[in-house]
N, C-alpha and C. Protein backbone atom coordinates (compact mmCIF):
# COMPACT_ATOMS: atom_id res chain seq x y z
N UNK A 1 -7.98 15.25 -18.97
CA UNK A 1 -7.01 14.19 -19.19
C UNK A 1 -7.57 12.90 -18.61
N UNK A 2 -7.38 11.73 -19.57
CA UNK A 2 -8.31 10.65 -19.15
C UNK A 2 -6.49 9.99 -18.54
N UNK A 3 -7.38 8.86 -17.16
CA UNK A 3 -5.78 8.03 -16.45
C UNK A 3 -6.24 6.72 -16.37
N UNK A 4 -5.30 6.27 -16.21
CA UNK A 4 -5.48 4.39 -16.13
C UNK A 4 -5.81 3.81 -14.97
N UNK A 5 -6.43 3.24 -14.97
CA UNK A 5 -7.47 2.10 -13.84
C UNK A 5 -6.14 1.74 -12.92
N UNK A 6 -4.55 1.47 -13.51
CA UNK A 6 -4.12 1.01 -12.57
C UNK A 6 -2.85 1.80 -12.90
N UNK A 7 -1.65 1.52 -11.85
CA UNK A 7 -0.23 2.08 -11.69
C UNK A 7 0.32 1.49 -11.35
N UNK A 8 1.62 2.26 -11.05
CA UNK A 8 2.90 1.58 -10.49
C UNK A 8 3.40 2.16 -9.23
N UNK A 9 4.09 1.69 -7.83
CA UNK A 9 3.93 2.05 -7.02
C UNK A 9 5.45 1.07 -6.44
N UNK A 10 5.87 1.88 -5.55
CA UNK A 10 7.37 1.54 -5.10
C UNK A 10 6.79 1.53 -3.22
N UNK A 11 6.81 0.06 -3.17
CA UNK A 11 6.42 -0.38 -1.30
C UNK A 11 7.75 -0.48 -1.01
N UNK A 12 7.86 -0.35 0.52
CA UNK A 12 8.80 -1.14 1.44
C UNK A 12 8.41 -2.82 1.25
N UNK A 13 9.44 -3.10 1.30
CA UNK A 13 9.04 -4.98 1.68
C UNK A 13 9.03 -5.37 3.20
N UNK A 14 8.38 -6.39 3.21
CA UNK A 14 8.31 -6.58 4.40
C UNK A 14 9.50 -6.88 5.41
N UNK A 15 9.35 -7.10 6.62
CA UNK A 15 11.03 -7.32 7.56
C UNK A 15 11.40 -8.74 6.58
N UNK A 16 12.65 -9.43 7.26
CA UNK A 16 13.75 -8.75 7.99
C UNK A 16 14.19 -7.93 7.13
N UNK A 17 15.18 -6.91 8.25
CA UNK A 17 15.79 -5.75 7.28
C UNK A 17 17.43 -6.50 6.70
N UNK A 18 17.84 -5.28 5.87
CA UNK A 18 17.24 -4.31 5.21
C UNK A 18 16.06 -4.61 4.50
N UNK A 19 15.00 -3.56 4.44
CA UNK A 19 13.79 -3.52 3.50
C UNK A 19 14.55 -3.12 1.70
N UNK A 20 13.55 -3.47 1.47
CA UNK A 20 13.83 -3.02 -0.14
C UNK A 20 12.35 -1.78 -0.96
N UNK A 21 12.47 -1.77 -1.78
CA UNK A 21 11.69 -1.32 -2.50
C UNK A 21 10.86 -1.89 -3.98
N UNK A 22 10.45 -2.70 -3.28
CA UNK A 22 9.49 -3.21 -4.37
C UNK A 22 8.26 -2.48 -5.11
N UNK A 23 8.34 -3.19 -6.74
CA UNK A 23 6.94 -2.82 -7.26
C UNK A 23 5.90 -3.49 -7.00
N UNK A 24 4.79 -2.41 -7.01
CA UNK A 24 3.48 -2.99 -6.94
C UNK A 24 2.87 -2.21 -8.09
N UNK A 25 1.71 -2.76 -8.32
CA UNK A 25 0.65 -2.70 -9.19
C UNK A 25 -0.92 -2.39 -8.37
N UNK A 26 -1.14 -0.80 -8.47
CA UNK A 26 -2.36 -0.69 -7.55
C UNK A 26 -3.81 0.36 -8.39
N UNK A 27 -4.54 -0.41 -7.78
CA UNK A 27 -5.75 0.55 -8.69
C UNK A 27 -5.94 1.94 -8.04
N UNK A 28 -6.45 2.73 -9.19
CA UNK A 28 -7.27 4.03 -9.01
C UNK A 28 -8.63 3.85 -8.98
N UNK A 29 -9.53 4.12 -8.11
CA UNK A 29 -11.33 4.04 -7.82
C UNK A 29 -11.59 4.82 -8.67
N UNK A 30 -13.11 3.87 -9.26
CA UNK A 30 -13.46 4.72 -9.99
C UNK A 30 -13.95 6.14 -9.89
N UNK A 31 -14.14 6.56 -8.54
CA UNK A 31 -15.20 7.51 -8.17
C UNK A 31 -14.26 8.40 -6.89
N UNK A 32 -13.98 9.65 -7.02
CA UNK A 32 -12.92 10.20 -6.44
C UNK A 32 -14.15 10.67 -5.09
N UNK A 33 -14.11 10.93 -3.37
CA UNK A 33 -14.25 11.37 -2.94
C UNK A 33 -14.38 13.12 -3.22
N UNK A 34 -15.05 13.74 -2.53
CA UNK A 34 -15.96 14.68 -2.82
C UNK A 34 -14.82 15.88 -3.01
N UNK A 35 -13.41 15.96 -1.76
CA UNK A 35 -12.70 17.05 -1.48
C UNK A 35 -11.32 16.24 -2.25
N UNK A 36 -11.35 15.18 -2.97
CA UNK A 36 -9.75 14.26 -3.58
C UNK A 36 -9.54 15.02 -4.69
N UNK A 37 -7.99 14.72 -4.81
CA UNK A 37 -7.52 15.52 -6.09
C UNK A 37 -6.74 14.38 -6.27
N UNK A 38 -7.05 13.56 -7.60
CA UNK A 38 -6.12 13.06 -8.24
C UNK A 38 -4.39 13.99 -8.96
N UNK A 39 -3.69 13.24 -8.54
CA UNK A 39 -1.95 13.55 -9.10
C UNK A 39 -1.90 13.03 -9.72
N UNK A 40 -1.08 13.47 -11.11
CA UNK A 40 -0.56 12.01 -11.82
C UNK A 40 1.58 13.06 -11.15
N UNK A 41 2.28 12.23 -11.06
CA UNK A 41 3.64 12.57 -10.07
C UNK A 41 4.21 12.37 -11.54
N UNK A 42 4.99 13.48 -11.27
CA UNK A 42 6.28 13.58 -13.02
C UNK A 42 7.35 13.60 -11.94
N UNK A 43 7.88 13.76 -11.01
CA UNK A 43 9.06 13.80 -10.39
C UNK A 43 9.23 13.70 -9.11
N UNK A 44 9.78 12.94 -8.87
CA UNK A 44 10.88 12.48 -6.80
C UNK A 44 11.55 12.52 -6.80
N UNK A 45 11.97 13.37 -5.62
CA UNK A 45 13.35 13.22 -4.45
C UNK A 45 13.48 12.15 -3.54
N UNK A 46 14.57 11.33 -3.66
CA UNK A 46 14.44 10.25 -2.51
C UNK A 46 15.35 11.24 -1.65
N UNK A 47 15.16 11.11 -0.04
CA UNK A 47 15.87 11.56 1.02
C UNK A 47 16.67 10.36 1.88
N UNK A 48 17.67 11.17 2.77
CA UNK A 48 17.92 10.47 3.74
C UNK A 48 17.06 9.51 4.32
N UNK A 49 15.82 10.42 4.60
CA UNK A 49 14.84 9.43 5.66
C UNK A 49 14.21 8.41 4.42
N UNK A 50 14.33 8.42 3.44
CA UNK A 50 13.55 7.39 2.44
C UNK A 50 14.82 6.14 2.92
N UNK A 51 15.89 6.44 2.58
CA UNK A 51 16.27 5.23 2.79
C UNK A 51 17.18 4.56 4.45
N UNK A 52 16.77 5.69 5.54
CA UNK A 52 16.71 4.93 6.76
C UNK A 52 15.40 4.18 7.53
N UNK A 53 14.67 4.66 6.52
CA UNK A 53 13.43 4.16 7.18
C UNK A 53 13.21 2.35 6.51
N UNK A 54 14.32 2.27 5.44
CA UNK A 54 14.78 0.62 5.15
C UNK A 54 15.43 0.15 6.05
N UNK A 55 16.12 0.83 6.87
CA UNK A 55 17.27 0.39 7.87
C UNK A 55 16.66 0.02 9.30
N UNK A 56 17.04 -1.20 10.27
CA UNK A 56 16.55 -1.36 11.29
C UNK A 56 17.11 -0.18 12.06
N UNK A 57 16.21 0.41 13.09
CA UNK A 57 16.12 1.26 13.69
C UNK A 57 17.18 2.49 12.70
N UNK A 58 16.83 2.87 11.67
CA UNK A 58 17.54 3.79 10.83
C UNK A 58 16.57 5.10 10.87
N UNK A 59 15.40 5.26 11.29
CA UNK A 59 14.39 5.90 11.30
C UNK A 59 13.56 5.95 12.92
N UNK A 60 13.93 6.87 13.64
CA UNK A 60 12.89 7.13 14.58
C UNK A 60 11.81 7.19 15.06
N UNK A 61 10.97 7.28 14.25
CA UNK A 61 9.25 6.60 14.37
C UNK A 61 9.06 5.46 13.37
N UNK A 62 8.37 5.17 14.18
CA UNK A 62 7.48 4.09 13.07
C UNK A 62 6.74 3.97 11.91
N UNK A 63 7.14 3.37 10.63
CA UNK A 63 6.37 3.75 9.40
C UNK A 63 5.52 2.22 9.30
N UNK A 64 4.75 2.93 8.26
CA UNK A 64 3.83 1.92 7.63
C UNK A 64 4.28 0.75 6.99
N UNK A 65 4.23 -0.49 7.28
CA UNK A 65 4.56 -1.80 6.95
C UNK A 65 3.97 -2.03 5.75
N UNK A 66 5.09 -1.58 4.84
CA UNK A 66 4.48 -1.80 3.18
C UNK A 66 3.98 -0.59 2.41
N UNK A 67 4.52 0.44 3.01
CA UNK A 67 3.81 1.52 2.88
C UNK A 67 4.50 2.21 1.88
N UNK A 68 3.98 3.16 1.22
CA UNK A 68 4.46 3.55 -0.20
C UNK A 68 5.62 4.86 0.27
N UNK A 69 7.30 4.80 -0.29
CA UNK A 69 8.46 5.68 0.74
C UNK A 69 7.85 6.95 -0.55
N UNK A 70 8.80 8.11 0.25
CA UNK A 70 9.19 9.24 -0.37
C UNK A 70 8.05 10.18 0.09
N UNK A 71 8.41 11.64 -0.09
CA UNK A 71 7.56 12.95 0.25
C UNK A 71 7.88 13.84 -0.69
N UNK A 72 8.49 13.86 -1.15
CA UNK A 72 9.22 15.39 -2.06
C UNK A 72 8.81 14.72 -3.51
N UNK A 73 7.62 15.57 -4.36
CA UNK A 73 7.17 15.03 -5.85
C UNK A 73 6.83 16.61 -6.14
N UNK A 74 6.91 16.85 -7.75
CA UNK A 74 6.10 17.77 -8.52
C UNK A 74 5.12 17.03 -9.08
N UNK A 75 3.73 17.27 -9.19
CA UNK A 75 2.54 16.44 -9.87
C UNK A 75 1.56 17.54 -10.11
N UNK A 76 1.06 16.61 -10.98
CA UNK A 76 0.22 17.78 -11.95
C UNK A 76 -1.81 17.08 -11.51
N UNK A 77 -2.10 18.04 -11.37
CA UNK A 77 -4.01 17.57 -11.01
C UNK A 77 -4.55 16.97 -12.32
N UNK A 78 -4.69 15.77 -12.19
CA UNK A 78 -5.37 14.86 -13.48
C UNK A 78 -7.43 15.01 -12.97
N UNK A 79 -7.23 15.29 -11.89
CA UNK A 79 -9.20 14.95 -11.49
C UNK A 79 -8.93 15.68 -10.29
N UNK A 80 -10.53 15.87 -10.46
CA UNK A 80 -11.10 16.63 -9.25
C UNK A 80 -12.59 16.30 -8.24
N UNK A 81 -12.40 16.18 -7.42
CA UNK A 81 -13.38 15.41 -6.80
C UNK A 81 -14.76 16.74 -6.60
N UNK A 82 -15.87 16.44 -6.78
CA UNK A 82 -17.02 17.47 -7.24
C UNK A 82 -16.98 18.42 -6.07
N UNK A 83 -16.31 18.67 -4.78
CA UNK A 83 -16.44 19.59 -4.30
C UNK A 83 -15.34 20.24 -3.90
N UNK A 84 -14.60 19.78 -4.32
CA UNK A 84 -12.89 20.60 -4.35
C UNK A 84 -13.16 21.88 -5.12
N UNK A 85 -12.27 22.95 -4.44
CA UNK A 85 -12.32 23.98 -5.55
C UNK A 85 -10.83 25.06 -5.20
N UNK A 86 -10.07 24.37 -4.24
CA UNK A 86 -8.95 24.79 -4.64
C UNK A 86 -7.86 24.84 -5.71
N UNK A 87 -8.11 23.89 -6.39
CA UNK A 87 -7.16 23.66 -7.94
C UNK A 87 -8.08 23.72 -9.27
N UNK A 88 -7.41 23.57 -9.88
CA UNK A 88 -7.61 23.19 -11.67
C UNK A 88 -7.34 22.31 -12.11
N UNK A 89 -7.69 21.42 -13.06
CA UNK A 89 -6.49 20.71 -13.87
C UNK A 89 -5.35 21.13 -14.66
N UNK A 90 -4.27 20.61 -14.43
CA UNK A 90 -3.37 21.19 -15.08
C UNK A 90 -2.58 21.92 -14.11
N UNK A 91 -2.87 22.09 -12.99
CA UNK A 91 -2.02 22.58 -11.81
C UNK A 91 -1.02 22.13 -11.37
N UNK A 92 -0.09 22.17 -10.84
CA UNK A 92 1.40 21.83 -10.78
C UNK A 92 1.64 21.69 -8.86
N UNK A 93 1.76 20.97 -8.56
CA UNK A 93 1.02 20.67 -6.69
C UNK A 93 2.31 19.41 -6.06
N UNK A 94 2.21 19.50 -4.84
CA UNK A 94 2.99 18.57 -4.30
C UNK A 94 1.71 19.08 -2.62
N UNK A 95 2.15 17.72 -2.05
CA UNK A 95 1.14 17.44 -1.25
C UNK A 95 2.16 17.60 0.18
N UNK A 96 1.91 18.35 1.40
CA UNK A 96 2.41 18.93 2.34
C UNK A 96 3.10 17.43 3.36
N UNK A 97 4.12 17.64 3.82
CA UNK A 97 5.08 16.13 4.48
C UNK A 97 4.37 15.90 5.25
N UNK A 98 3.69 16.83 7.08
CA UNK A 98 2.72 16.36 7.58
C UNK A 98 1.44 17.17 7.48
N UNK A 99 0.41 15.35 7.08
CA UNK A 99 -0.71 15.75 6.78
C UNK A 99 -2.06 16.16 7.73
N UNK A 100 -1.33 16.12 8.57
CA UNK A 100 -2.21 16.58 9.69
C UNK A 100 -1.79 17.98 10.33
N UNK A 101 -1.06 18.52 10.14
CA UNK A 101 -0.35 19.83 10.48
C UNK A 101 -0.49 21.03 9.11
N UNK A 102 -1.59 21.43 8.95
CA UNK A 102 -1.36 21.92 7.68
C UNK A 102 -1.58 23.78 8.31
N UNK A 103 -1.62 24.68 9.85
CA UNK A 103 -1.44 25.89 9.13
C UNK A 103 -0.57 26.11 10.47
N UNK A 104 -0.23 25.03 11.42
CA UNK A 104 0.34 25.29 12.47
C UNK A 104 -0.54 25.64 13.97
N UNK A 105 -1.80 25.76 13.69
CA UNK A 105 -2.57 25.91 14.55
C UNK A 105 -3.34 24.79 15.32
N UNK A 106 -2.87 23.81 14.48
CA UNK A 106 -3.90 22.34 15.41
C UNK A 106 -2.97 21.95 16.67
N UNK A 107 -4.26 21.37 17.38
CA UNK A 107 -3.26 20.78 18.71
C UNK A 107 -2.80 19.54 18.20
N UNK A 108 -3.49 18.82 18.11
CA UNK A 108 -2.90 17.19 18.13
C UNK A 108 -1.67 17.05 17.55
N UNK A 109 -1.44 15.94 18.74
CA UNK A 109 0.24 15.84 19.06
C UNK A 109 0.36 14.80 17.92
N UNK A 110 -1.09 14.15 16.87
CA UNK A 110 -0.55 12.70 16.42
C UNK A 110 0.28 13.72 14.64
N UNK A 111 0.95 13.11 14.37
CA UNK A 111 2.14 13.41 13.20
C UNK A 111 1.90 11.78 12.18
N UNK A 112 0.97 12.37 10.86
CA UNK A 112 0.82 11.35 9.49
C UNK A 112 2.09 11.88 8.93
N UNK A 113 3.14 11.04 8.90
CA UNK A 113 4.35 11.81 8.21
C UNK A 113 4.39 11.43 6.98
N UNK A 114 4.52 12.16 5.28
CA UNK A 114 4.62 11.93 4.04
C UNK A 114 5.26 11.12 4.06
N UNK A 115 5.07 9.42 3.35
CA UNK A 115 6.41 8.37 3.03
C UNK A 115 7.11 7.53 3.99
N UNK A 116 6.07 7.79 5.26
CA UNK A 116 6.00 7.30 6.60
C UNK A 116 5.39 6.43 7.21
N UNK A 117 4.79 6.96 7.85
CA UNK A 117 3.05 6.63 8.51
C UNK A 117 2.22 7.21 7.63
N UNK A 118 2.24 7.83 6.95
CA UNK A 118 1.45 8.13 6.11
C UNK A 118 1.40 7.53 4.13
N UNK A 119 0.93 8.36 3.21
CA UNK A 119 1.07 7.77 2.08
C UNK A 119 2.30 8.31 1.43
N UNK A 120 2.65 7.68 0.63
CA UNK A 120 4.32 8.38 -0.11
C UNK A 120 3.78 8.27 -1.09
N UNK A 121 5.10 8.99 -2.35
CA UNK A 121 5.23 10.08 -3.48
C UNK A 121 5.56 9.04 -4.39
N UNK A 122 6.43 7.80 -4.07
CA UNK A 122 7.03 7.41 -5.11
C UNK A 122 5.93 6.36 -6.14
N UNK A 123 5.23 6.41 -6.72
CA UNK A 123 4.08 5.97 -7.28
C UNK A 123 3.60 7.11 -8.90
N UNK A 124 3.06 6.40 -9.11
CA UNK A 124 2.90 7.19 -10.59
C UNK A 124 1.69 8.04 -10.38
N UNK A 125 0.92 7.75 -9.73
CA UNK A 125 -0.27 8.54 -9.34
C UNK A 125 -0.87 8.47 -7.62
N UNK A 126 -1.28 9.27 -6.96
CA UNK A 126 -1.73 9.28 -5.99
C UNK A 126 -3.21 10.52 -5.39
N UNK A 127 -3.57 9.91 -5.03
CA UNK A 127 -5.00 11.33 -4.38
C UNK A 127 -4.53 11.40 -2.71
N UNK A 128 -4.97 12.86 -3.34
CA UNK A 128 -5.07 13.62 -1.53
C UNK A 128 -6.00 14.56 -2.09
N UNK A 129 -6.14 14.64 -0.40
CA UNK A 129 -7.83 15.70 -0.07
C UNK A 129 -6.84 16.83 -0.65
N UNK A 130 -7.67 17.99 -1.26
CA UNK A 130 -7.28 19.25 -1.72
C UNK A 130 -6.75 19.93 -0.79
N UNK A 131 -6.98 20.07 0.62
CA UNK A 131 -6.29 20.68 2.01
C UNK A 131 -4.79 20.44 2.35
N UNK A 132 -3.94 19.48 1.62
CA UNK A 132 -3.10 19.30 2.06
C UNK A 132 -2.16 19.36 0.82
N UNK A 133 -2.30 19.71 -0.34
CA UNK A 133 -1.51 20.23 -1.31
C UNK A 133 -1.37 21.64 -1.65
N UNK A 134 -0.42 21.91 -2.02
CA UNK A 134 0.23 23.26 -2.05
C UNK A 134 0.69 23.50 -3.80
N UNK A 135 0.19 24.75 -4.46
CA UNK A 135 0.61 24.83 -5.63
C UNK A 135 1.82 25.34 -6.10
N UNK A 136 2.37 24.82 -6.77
CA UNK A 136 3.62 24.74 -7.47
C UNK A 136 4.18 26.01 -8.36
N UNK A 137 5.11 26.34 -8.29
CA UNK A 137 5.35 27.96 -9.91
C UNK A 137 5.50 26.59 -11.35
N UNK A 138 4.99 26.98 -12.07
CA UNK A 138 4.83 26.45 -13.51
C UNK A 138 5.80 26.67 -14.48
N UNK A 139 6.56 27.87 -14.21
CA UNK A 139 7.48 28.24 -14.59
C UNK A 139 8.47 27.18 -15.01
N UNK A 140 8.95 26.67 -14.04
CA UNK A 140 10.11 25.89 -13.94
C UNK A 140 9.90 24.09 -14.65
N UNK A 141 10.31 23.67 -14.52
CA UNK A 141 10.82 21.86 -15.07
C UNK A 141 10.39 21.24 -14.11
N UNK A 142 9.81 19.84 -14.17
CA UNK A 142 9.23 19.00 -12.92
C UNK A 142 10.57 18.78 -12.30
N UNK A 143 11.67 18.24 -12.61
CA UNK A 143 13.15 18.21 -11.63
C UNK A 143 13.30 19.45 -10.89
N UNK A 144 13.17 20.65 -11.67
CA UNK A 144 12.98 21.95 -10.81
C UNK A 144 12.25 22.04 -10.16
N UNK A 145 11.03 22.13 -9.74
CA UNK A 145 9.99 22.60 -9.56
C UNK A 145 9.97 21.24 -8.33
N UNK A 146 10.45 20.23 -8.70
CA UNK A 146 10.82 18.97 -7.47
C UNK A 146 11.36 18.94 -6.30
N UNK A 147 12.83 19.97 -6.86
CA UNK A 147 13.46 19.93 -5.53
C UNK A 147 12.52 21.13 -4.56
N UNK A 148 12.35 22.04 -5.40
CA UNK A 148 12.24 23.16 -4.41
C UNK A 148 10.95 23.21 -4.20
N UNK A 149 9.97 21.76 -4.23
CA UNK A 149 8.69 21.45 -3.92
C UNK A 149 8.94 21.47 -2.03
N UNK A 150 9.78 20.74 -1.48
CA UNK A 150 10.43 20.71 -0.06
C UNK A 150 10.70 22.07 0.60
N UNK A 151 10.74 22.95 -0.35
CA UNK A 151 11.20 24.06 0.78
C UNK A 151 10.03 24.75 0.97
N UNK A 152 8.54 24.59 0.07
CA UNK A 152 7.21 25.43 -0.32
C UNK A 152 6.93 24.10 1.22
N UNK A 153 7.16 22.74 1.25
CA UNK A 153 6.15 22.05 1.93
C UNK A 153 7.04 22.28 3.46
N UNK A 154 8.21 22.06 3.58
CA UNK A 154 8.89 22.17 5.26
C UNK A 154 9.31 23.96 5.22
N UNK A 155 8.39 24.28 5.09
CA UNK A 155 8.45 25.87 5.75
C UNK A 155 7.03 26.15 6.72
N UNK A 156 6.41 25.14 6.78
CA UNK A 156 5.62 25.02 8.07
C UNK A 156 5.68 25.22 9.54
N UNK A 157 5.00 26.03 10.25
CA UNK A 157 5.13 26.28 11.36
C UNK A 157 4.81 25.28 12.44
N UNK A 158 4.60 23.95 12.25
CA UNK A 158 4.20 22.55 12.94
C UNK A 158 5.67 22.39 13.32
C-alpha cells in the first residue's frame, strides 16, 4: 500500500487554557528507521484524560506542549522498516499507552505516556518502533476492535 508524503494531525494549542485541538498538517519521512512500523489509524477513542489534559491543572503530569492527544486507535501496518519482523502489512495493531514499560520488568521510574508526554493516536498516520505495538483480532470492525484496543494495551503489569 503506497501513503502520502503528508497528513492530518489533531495538536493541543498552545496556553492560555482551555487548550483546544487544532489541525495540523505533518510530513511522513521518506525513509522509515530500521525497527519503525508505519500505521495508517482507521479509529479513536477520546478519554477522560484526552480532554483534562486541555484543562489547567485537569491532568496530573505534564504533557507535551503541542503534542499530538489520544492513546486508544485500531491501525493497520502500511510499511515496515527493513529490520522489523514482528508484523506484516495488513496487520491490525494499536501501539501500547506507556512506551517505555512494555513487559513490566524495566526499572526506570521515567513514564512516555500515549497522548501525553509522549506521541498520540489522533492523526491519520503515525510510526512506532515495532516493540511497542500489540496485534489486534481482525475479526472485528475498526470501532470494535478500537475500543477493546485499551483493554489488550492497559492490561500491563507497569
Amino acid at each position: 500500500m503506497s501513503y502520502p508524503k503528508t497528513y492530518r494531525a489533531w495538536r493541543r494549542s498552545a496556553t492560555p487554557y482551555p487548550l483546544w485541538l487544532v489541525s495540523s498538517t505533518e510530513r511522513l519521512p521518506e525513509k522509515l528507521g530500521p525497527h519503525d512500523i508505519l500505521i495508517k489509524i482507521h479509529a479513536v477513542s477520546l478519554n477522560y484524560r484526552d480532554h483534562a489534559m486541555l484543562q489547567e491543572g485537569g491532568y496530573p503530569i505534564p504533557v507535551e506542549v503541542g503534542g499530538v492527544s489520544g492513546s486508544d486507535c485500531a491501525a493497520e501496518v502500511v510499511a515496515i522498516g527493513v529490520s522489523a519482523t514482528k508484523f506484516s502489512i495488513g496487520d491490525r495493531v494499536a501501539p501500547t499507552v506507556d512506551l517505555l514499560c512494555l513487559t513490566g520488568d524495566e526499572r526506570e521510574m521515567e513514564f512516555l505516556a500515549l497522548g501525553g508526554n509522549g506521541p498520540g493516536t489522533l492523526q491519520e498516520y503515525a510510526i512506532f518502533d515495532e516493540h511497542v505495538l500489540v496485534k489486534l483480532p481482525s475479526h472485528l470492525s475498526w470501532e470494535e476492535v478500537r475500543v477493546i484496543s485499551s483493554l489488550y494495551k492497559h492490561s500491563s503489569t507497569c
